[in-house]
C-alpha atoms as a PDB file:
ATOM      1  CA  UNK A   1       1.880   0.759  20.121  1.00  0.00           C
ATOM      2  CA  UNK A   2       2.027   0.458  16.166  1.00  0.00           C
ATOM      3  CA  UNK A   3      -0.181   2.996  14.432  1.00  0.00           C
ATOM      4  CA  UNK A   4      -0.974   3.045  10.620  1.00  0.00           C
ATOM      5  CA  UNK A   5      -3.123   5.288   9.321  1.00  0.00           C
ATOM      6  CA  UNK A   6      -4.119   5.857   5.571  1.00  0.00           C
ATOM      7  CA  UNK A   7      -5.256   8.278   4.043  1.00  0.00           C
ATOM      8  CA  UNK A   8      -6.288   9.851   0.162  1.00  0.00           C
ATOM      9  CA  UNK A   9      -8.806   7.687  -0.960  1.00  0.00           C
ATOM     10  CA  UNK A  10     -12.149   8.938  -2.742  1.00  0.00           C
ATOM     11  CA  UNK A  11     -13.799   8.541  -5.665  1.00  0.00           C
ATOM     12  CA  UNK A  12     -12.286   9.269  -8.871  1.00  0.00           C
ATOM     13  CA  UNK A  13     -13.583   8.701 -12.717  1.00  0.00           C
ATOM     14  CA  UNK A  14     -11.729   6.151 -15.071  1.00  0.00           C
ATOM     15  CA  UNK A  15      -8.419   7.237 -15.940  1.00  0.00           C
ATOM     16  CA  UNK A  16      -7.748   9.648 -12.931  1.00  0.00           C
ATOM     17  CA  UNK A  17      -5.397   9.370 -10.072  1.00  0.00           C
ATOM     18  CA  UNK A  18      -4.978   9.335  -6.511  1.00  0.00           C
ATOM     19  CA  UNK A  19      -2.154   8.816  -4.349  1.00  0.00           C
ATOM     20  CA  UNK A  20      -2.644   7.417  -1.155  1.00  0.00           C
ATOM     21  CA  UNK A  21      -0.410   8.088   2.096  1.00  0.00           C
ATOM     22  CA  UNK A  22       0.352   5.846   5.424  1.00  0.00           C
ATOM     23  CA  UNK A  23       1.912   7.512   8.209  1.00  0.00           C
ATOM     24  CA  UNK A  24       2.998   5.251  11.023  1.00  0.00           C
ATOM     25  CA  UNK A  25       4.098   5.294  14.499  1.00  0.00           C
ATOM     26  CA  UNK A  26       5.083   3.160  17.397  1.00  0.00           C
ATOM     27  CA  UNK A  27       8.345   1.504  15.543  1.00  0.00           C
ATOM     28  CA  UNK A  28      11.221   2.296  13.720  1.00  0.00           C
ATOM     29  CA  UNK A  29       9.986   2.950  10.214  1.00  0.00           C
ATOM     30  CA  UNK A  30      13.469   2.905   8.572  1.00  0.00           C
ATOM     31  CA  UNK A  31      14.190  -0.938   9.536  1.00  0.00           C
ATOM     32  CA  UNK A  32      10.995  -2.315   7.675  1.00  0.00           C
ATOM     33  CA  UNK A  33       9.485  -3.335   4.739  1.00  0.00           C
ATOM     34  CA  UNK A  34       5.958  -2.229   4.084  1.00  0.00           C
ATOM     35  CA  UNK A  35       3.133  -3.358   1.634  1.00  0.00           C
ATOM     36  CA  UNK A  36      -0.360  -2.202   0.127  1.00  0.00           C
ATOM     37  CA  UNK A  37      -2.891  -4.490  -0.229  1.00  0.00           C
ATOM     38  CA  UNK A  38      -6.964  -4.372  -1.090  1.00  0.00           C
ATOM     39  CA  UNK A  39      -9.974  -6.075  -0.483  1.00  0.00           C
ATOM     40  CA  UNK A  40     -13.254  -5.423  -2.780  1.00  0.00           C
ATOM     41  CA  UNK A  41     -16.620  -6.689  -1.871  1.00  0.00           C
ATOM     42  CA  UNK A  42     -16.858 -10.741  -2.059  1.00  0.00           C
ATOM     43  CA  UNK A  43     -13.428 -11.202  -2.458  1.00  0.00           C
ATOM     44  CA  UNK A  44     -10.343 -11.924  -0.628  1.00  0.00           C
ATOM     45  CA  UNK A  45      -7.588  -9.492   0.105  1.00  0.00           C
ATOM     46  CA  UNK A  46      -4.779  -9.140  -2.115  1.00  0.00           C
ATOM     47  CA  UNK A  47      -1.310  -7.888  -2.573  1.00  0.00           C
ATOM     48  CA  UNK A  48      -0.928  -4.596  -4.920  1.00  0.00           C
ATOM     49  CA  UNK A  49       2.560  -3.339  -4.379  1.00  0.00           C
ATOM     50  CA  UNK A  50       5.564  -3.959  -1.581  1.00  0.00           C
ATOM     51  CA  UNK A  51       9.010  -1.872  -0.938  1.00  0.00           C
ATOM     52  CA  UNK A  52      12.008  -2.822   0.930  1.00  0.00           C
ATOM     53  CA  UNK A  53      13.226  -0.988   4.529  1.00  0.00           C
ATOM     54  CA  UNK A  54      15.777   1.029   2.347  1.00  0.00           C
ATOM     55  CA  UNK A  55      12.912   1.735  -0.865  1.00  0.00           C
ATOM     56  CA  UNK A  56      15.675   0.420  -3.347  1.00  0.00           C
ATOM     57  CA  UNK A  57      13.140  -2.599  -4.642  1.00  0.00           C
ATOM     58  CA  UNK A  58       9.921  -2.448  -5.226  1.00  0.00           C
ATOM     59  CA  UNK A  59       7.185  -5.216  -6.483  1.00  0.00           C
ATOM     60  CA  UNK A  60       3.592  -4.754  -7.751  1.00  0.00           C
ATOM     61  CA  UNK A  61       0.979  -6.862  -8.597  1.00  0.00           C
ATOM     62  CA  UNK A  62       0.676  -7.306 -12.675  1.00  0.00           C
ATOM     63  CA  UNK A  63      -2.383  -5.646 -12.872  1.00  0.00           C
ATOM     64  CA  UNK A  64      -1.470  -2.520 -11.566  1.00  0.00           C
ATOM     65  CA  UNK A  65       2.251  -2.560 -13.170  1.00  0.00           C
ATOM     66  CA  UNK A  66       3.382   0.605 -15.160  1.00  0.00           C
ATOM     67  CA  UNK A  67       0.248   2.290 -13.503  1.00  0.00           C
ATOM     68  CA  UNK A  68       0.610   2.354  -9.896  1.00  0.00           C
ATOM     69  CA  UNK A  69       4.216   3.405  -7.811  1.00  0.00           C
ATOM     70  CA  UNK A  70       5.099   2.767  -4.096  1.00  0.00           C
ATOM     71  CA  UNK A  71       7.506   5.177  -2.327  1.00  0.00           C
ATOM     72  CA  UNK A  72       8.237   5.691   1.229  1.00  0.00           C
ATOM     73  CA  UNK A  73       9.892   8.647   3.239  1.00  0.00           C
ATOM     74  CA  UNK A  74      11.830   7.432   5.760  1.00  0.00           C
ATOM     75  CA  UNK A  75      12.093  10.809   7.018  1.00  0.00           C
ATOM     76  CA  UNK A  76       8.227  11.759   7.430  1.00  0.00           C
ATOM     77  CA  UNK A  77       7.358   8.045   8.513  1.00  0.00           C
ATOM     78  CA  UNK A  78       5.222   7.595   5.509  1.00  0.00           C
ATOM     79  CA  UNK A  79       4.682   4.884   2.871  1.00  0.00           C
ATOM     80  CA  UNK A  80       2.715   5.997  -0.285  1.00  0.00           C
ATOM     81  CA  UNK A  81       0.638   4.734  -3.444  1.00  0.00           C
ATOM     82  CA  UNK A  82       0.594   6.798  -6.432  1.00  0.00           C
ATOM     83  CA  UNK A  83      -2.111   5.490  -8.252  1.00  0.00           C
ATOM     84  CA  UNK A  84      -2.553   6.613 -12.175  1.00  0.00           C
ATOM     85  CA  UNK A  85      -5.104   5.280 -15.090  1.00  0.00           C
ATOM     86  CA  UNK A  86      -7.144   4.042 -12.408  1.00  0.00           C
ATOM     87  CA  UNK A  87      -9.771   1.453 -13.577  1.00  0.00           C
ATOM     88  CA  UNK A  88     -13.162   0.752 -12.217  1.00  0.00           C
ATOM     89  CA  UNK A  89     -11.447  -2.824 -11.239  1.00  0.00           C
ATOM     90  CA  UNK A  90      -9.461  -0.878  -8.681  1.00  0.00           C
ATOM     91  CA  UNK A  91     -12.264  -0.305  -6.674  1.00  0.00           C
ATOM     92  CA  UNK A  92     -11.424  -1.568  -3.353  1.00  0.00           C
ATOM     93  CA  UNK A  93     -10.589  -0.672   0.763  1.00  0.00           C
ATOM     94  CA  UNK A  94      -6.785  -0.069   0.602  1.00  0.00           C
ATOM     95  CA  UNK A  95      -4.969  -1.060   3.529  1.00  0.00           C
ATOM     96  CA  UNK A  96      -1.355  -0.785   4.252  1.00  0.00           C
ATOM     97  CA  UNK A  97       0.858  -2.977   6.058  1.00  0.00           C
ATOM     98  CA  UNK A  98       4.179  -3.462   7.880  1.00  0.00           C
ATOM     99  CA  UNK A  99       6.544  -6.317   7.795  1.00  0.00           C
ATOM    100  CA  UNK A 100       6.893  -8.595  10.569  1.00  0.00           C
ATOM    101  CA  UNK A 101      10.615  -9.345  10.402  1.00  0.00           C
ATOM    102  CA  UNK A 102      13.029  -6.430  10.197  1.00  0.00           C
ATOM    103  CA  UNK A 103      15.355  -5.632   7.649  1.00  0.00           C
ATOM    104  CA  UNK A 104      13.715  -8.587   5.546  1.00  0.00           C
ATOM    105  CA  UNK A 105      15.748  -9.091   2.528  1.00  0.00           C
ATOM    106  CA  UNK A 106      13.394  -7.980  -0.512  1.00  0.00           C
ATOM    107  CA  UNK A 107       9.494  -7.722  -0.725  1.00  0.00           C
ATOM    108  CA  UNK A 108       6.537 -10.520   0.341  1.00  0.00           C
ATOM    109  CA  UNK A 109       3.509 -10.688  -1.540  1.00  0.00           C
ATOM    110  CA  UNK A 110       2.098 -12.802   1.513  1.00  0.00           C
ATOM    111  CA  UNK A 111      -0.143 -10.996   4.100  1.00  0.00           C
ATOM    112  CA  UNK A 112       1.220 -13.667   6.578  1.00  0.00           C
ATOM    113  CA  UNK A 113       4.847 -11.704   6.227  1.00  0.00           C
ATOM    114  CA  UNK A 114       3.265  -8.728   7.662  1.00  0.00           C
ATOM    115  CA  UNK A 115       1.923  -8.238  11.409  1.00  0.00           C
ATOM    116  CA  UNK A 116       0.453  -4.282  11.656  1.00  0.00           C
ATOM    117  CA  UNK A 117      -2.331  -3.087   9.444  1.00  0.00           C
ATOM    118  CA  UNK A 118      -4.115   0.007   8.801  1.00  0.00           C
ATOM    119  CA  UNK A 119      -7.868   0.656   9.343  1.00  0.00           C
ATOM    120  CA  UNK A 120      -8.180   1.056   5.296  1.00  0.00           C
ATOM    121  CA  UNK A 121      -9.241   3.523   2.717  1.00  0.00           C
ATOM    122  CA  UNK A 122     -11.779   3.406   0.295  1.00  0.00           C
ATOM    123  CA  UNK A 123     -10.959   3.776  -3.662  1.00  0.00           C
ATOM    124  CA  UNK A 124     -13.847   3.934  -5.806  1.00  0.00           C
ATOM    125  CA  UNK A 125     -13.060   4.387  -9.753  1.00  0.00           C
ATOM    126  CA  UNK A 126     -16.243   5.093 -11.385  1.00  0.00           C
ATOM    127  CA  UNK A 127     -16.732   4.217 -15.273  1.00  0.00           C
END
């Protein structure tokens, strides 16, 4: 059974940080890609930031580029999301997610690439 549970949301004022954590189980971490994504109230999901199996590429959406870094230890079976300058706009559930295909060559922005997903975690940036 895949597991992925987030964790480190909360609420945080403009301008702060959090840094969110996924630990999984149920597969072997090391041979997959793995993605954030969010979902705020009336709209649709959406990609935020993506790393490869080995963590040697990453993407991000442009809105959260220069602000917001994914990492992984392959080790500890955990993806993060270090999340700086946050903006009220960030406000969303954060869920994580794992690649369907392994060793996919380079990131997907599409939540159709990815099968597993976490039960979320709720940022709130207050202004």
């Amino acid at each position: 059974q895949v597991y992925l549970v987030e964790s480190g949301g909360g609420l945080v004022q403009a301008g702060g940080s959090l840094r969110l954590s996924c630990a999984v189980s149920g597969f072997s971490f090391n041979f997959y890609g793995m993605g954030w994504f969010r979902q705020a109230p009336g709209k649709e999901r959406e990609f935020v930031a993506a790393v490869t199996q080995t963590g040697d590429i990453c993407d991000y959406t442009d809105s959260v580029k220069g602000r917001f870094t994914i990492s992984r230890d392959n080790h500890g079976n955990t993806v993060f999301l270090q999340m700086n300058s946050l903006k009220p706009e960030d406000t969303a559930v954060y869920y994580c997610a794992k690649r369907k295909l392994a060793y996919s060559a380079g990131t997907s922005t599409n939540p159709e690439d990815y099968d597993s997903w976490g039960q979320g975690t709720q940022v709130t940036v207050s202004s």
